[in-house]
N, C-alpha and C. Protein backbone atom coordinates (compact mmCIF):
# COMPACT_ATOMS: atom_id res chain seq x y z
N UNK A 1 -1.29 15.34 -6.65
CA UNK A 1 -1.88 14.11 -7.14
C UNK A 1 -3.38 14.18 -6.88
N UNK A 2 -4.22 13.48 -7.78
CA UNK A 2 -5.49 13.40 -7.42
C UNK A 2 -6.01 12.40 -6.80
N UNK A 3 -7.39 12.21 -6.79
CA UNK A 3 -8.01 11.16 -6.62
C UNK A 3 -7.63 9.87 -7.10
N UNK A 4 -7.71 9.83 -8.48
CA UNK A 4 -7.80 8.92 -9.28
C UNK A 4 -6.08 8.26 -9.21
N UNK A 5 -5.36 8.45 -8.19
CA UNK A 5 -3.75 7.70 -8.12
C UNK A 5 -3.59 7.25 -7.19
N UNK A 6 -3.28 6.58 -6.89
CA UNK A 6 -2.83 5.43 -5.67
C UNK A 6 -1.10 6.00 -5.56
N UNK A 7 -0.06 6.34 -4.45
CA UNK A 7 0.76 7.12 -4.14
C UNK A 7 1.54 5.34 -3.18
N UNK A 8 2.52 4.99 -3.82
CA UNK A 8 3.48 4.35 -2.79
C UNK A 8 4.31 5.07 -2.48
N UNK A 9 4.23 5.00 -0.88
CA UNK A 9 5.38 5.85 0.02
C UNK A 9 6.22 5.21 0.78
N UNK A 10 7.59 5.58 0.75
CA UNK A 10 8.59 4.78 1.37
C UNK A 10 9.70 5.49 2.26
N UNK A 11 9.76 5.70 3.19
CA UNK A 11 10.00 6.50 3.83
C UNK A 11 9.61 8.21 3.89
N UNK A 12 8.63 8.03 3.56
CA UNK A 12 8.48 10.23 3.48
C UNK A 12 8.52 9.97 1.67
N UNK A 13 8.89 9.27 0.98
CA UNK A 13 9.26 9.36 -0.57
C UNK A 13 8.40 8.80 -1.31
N UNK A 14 8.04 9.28 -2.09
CA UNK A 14 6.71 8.99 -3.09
C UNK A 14 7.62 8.28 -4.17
N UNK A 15 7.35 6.77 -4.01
CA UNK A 15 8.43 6.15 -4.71
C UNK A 15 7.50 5.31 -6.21
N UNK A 16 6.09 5.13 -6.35
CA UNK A 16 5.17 4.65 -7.32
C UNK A 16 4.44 5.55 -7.55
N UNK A 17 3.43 5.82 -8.35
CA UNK A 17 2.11 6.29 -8.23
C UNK A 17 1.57 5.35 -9.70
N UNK A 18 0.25 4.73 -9.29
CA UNK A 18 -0.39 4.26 -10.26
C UNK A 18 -1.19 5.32 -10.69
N UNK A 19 -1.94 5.49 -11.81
CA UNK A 19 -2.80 6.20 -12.54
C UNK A 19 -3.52 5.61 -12.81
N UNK A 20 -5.59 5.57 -11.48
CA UNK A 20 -6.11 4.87 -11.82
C UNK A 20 -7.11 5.16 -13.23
N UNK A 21 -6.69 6.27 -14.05
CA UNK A 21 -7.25 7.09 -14.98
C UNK A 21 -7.65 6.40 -16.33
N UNK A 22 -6.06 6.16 -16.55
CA UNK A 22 -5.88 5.20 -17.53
C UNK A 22 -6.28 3.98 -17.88
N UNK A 23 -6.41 3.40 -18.76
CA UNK A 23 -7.43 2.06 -18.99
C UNK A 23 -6.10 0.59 -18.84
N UNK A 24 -6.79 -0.68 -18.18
CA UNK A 24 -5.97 -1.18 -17.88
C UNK A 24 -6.65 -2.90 -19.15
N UNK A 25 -5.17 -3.08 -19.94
CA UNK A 25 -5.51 -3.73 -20.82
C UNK A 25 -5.85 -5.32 -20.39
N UNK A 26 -6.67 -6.32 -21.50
CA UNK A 26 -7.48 -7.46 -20.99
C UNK A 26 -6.40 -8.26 -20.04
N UNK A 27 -5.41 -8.15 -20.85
CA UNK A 27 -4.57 -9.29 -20.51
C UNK A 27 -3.90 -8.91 -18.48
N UNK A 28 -3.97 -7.95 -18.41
CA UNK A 28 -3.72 -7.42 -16.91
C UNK A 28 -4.58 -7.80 -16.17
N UNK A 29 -5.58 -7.33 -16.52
CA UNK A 29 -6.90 -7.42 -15.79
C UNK A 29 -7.11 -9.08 -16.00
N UNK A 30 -6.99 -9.67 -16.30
CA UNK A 30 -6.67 -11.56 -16.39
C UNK A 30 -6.09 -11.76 -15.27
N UNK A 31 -4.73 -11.12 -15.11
CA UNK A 31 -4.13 -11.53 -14.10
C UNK A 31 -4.64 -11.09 -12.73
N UNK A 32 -4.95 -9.93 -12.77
CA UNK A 32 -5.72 -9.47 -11.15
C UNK A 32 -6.83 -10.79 -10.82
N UNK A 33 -7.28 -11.21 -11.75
CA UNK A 33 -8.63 -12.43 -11.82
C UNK A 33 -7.75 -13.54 -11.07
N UNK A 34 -6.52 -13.76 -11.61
CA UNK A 34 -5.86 -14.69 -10.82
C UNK A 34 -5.33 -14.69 -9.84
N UNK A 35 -4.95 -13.41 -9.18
CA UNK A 35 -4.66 -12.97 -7.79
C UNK A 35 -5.63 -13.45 -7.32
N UNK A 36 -6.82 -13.04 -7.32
CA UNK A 36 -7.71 -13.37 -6.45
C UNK A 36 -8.03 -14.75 -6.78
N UNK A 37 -8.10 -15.27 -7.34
CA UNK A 37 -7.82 -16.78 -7.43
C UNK A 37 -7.05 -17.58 -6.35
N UNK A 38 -6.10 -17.18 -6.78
CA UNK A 38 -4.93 -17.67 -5.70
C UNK A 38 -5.27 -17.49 -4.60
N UNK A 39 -5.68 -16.13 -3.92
CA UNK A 39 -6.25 -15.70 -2.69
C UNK A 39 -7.33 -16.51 -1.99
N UNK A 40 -7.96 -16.60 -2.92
CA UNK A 40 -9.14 -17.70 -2.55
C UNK A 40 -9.07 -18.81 -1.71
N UNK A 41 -7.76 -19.09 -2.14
CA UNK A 41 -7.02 -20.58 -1.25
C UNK A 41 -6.81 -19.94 -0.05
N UNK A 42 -6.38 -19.01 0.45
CA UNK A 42 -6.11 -18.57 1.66
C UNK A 42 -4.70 -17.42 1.40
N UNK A 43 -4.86 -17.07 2.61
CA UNK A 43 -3.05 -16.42 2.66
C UNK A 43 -2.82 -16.18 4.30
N UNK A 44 -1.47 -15.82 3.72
CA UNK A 44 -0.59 -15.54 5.25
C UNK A 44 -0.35 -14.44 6.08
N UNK A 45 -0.91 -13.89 6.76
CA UNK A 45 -0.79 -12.56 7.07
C UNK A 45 0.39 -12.64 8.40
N UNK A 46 1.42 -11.97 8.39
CA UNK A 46 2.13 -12.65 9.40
C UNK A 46 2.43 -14.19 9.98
N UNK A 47 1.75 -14.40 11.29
CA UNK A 47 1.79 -15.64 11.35
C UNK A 47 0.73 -16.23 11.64
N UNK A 48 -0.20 -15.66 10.93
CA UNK A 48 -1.67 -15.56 10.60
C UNK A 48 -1.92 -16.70 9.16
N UNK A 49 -2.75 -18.08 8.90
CA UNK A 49 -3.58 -18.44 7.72
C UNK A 49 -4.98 -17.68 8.31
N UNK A 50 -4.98 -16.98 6.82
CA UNK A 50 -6.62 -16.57 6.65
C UNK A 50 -7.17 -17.44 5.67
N UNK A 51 -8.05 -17.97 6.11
CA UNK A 51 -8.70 -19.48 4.80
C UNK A 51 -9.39 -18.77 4.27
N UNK A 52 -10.35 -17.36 4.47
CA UNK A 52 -11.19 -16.66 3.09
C UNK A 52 -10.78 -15.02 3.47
N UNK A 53 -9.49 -14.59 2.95
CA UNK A 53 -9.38 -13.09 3.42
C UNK A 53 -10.59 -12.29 2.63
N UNK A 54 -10.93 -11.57 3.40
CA UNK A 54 -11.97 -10.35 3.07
C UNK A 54 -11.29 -9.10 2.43
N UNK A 55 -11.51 -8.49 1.59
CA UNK A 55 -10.86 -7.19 0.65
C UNK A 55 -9.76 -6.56 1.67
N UNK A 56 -10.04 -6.24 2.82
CA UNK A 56 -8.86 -5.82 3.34
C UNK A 56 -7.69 -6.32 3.95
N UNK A 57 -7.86 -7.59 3.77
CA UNK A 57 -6.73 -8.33 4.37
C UNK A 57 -6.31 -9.00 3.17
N UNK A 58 -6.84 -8.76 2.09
CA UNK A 58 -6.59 -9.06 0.92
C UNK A 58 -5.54 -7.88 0.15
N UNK A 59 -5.41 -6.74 0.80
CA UNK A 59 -5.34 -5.41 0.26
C UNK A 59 -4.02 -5.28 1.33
N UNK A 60 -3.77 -6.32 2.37
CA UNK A 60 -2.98 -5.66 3.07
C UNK A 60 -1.62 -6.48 3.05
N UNK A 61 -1.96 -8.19 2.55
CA UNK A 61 -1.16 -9.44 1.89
C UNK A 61 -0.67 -8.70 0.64
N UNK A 62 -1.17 -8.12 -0.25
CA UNK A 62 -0.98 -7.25 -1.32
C UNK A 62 0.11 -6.49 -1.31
N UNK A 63 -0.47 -4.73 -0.61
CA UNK A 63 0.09 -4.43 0.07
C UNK A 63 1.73 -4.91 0.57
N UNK A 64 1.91 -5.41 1.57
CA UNK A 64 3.44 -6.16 1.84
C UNK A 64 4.19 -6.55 1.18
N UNK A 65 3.17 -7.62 -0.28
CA UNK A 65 4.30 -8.21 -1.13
C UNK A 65 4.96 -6.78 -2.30
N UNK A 66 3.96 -6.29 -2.21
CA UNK A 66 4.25 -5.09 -2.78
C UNK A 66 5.63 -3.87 -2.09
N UNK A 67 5.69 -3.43 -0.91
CA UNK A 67 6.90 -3.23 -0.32
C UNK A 67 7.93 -4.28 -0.41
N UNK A 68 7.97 -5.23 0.09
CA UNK A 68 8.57 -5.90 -0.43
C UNK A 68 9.24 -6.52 -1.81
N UNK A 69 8.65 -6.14 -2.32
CA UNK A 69 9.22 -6.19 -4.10
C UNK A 69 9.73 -5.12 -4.49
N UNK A 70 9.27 -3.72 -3.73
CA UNK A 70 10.30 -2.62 -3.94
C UNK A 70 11.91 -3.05 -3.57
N UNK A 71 11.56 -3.17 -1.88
CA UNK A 71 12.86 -3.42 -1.55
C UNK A 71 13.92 -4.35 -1.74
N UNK A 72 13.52 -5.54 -3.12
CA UNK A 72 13.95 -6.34 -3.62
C UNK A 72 14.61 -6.02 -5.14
N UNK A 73 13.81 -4.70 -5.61
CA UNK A 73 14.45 -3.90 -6.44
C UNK A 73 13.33 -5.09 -7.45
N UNK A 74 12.49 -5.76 -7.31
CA UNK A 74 11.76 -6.51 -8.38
C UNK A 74 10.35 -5.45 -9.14
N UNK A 75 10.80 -4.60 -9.82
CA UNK A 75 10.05 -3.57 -10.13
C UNK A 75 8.49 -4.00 -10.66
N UNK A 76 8.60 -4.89 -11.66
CA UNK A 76 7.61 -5.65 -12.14
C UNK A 76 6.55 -6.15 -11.34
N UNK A 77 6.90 -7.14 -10.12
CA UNK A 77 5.96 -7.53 -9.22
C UNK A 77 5.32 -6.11 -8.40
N UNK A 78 6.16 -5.17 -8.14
CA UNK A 78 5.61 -3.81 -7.56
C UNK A 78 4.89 -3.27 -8.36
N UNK A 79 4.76 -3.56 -9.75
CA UNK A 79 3.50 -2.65 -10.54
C UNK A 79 2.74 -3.51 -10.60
N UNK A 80 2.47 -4.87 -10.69
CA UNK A 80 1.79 -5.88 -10.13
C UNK A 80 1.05 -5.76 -9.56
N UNK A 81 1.43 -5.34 -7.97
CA UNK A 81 1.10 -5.28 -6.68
C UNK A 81 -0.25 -3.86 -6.78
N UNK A 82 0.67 -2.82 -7.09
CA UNK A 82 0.16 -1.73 -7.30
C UNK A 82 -0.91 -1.57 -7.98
N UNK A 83 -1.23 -2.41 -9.62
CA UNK A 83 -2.56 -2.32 -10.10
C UNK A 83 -3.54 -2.90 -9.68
N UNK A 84 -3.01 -4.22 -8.92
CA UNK A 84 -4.05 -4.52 -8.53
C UNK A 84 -4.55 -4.06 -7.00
N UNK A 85 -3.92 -3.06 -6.03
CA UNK A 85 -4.29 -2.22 -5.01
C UNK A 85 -5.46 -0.97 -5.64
N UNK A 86 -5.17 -0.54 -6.47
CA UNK A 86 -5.52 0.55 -7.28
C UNK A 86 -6.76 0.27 -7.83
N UNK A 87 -6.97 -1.18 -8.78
CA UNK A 87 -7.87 -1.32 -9.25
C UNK A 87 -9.37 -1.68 -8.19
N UNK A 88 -8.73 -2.60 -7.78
CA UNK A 88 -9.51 -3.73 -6.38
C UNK A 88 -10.14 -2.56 -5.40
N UNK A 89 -9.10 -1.70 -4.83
CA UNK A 89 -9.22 -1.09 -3.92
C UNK A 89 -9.32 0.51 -4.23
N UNK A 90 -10.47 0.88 -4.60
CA UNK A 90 -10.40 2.78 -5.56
C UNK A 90 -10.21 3.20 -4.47
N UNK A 91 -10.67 3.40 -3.21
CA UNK A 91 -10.82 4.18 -2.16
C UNK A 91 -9.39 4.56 -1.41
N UNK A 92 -8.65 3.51 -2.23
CA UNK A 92 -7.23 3.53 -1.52
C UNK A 92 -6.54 4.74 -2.17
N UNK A 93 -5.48 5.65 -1.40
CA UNK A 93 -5.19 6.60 -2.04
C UNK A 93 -3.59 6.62 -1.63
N UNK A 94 -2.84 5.87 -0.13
CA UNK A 94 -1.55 5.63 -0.41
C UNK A 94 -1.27 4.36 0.37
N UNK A 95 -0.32 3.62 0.17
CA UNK A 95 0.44 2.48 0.33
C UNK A 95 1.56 3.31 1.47
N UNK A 96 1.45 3.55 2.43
CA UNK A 96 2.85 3.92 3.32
C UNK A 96 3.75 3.10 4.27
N UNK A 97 4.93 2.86 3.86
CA UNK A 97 5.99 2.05 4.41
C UNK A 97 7.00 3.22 5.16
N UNK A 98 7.58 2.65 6.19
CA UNK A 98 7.86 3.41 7.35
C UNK A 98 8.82 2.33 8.17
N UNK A 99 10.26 2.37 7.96
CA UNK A 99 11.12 1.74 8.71
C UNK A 99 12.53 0.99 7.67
N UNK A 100 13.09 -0.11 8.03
CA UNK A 100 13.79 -0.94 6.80
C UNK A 100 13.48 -2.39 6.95
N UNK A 101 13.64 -3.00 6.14
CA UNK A 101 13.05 -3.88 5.61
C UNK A 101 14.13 -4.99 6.68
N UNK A 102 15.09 -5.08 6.81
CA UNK A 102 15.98 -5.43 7.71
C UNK A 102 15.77 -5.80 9.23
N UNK A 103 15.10 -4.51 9.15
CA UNK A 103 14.46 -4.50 10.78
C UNK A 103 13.05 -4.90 10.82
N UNK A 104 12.62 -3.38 11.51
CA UNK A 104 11.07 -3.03 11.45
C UNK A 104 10.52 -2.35 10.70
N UNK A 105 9.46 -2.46 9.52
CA UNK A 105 8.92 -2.57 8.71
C UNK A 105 7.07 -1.80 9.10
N UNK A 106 6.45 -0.87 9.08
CA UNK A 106 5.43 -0.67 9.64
C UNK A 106 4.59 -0.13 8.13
N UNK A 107 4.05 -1.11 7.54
CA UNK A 107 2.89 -0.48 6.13
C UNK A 107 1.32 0.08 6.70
N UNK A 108 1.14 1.31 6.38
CA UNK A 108 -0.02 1.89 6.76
C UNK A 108 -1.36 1.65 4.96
N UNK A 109 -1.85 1.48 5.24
CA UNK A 109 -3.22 1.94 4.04
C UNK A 109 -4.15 2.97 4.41
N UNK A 110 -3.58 3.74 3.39
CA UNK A 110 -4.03 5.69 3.95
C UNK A 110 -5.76 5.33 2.89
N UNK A 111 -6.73 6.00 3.31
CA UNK A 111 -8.13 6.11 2.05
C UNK A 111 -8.12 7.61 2.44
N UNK A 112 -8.12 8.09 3.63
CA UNK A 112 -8.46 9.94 3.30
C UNK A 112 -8.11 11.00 3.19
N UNK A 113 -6.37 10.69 2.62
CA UNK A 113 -5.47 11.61 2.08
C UNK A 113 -4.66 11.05 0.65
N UNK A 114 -4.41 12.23 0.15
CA UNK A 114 -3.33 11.73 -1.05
C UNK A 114 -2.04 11.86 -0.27
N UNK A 115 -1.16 11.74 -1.09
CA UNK A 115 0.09 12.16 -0.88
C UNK A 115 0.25 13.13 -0.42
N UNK A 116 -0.36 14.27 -1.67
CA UNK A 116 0.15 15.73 -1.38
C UNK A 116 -0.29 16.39 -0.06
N UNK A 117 -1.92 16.02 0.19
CA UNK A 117 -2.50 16.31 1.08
C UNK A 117 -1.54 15.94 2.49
N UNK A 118 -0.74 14.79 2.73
CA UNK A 118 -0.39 14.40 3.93
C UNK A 118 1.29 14.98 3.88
N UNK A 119 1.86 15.70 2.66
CA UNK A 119 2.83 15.66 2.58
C UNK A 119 2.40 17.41 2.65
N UNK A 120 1.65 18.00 2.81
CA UNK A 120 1.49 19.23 3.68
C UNK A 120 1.50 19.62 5.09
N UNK A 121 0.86 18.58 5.42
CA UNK A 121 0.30 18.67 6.77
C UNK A 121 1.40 18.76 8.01
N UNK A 122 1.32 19.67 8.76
CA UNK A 122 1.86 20.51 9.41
C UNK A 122 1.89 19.46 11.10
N UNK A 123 3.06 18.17 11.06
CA UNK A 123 3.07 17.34 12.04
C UNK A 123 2.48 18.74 13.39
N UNK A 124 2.14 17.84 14.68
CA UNK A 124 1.65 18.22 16.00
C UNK A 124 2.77 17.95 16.86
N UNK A 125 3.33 18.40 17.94
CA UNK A 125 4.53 17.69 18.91
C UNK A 125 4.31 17.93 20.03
N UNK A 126 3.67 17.09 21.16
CA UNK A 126 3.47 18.03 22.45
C UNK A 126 4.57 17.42 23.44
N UNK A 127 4.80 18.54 24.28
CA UNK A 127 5.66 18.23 25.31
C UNK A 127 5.15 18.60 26.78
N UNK A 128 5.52 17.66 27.62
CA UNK A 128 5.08 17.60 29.20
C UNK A 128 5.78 18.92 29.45
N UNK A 129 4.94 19.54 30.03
CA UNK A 129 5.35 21.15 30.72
C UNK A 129 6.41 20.89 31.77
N UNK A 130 7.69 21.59 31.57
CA UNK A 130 8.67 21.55 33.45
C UNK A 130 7.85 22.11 33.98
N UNK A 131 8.09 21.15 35.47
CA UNK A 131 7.33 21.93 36.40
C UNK A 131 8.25 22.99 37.27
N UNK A 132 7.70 23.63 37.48
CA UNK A 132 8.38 25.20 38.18
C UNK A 132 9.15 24.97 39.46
N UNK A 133 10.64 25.43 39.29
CA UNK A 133 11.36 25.37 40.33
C UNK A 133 11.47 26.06 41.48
């Protein structure tokens, strides 16, 4: 994947990718106008009101409803979610969800890897040395 795609990840699984390449028609781009509209009023971040979220807490209310609409199987609101992460937010490059929705739930916002890039990378594991008997 390149630059130009935004990568939703859901467990280890590259389950979206937007293509910020492609041109996004008036009537979409209307609606992102009204996200942030809405936003304007405030939002909920946990058990958090933010009365003026700033782009990243804007990106991260987003974000959630966006996992969350996966795991609701509401596909529509997840491409929703997604164009307007993608558009709003270029620097963003993955959406990562990590747990079940049931339980614990942990969404990361990756900017300095793609997918592929992090889906190379060679985890680290250290272990406390036995000490000598």
């Amino acid at each position: 994947m390149d630059e130009s795609k935004l990568a939703v990840v859901v467990n280890g699984a590259s389950i979206l990718e937007f293509d910020r390449a492609k041109p996004l028609p008036g009537q979409q781009r209307r609606a992102l106008d009204i996200m942030d509209e809405n936003m304007d009023r405030g939002i909920n971040l946990g058990q958090e009101h933010v009365e003026s979220p700033n782009p990243m807490q804007r990106a991260q209310f987003v974000a959630n409803t966006l996992i969350n609409a996966l795991f609701a199987e509401n596909y529509s609101q997840a491409m929703a979610m997604s164009t307007y992460l993608a558009k709003r937010i270029p620097e963003l490059q993955q959406v990562k969800a990590v747990g079940n929705i049931d339980d614990v739930l942990n969404i990361e916002l990756v900017f300095d890897r793609s997918y592929e890039q992090s889906s190379t990378e060679q985890p680290v594991q250290f272990y406390r040395p036995e000490k000598p008997s």
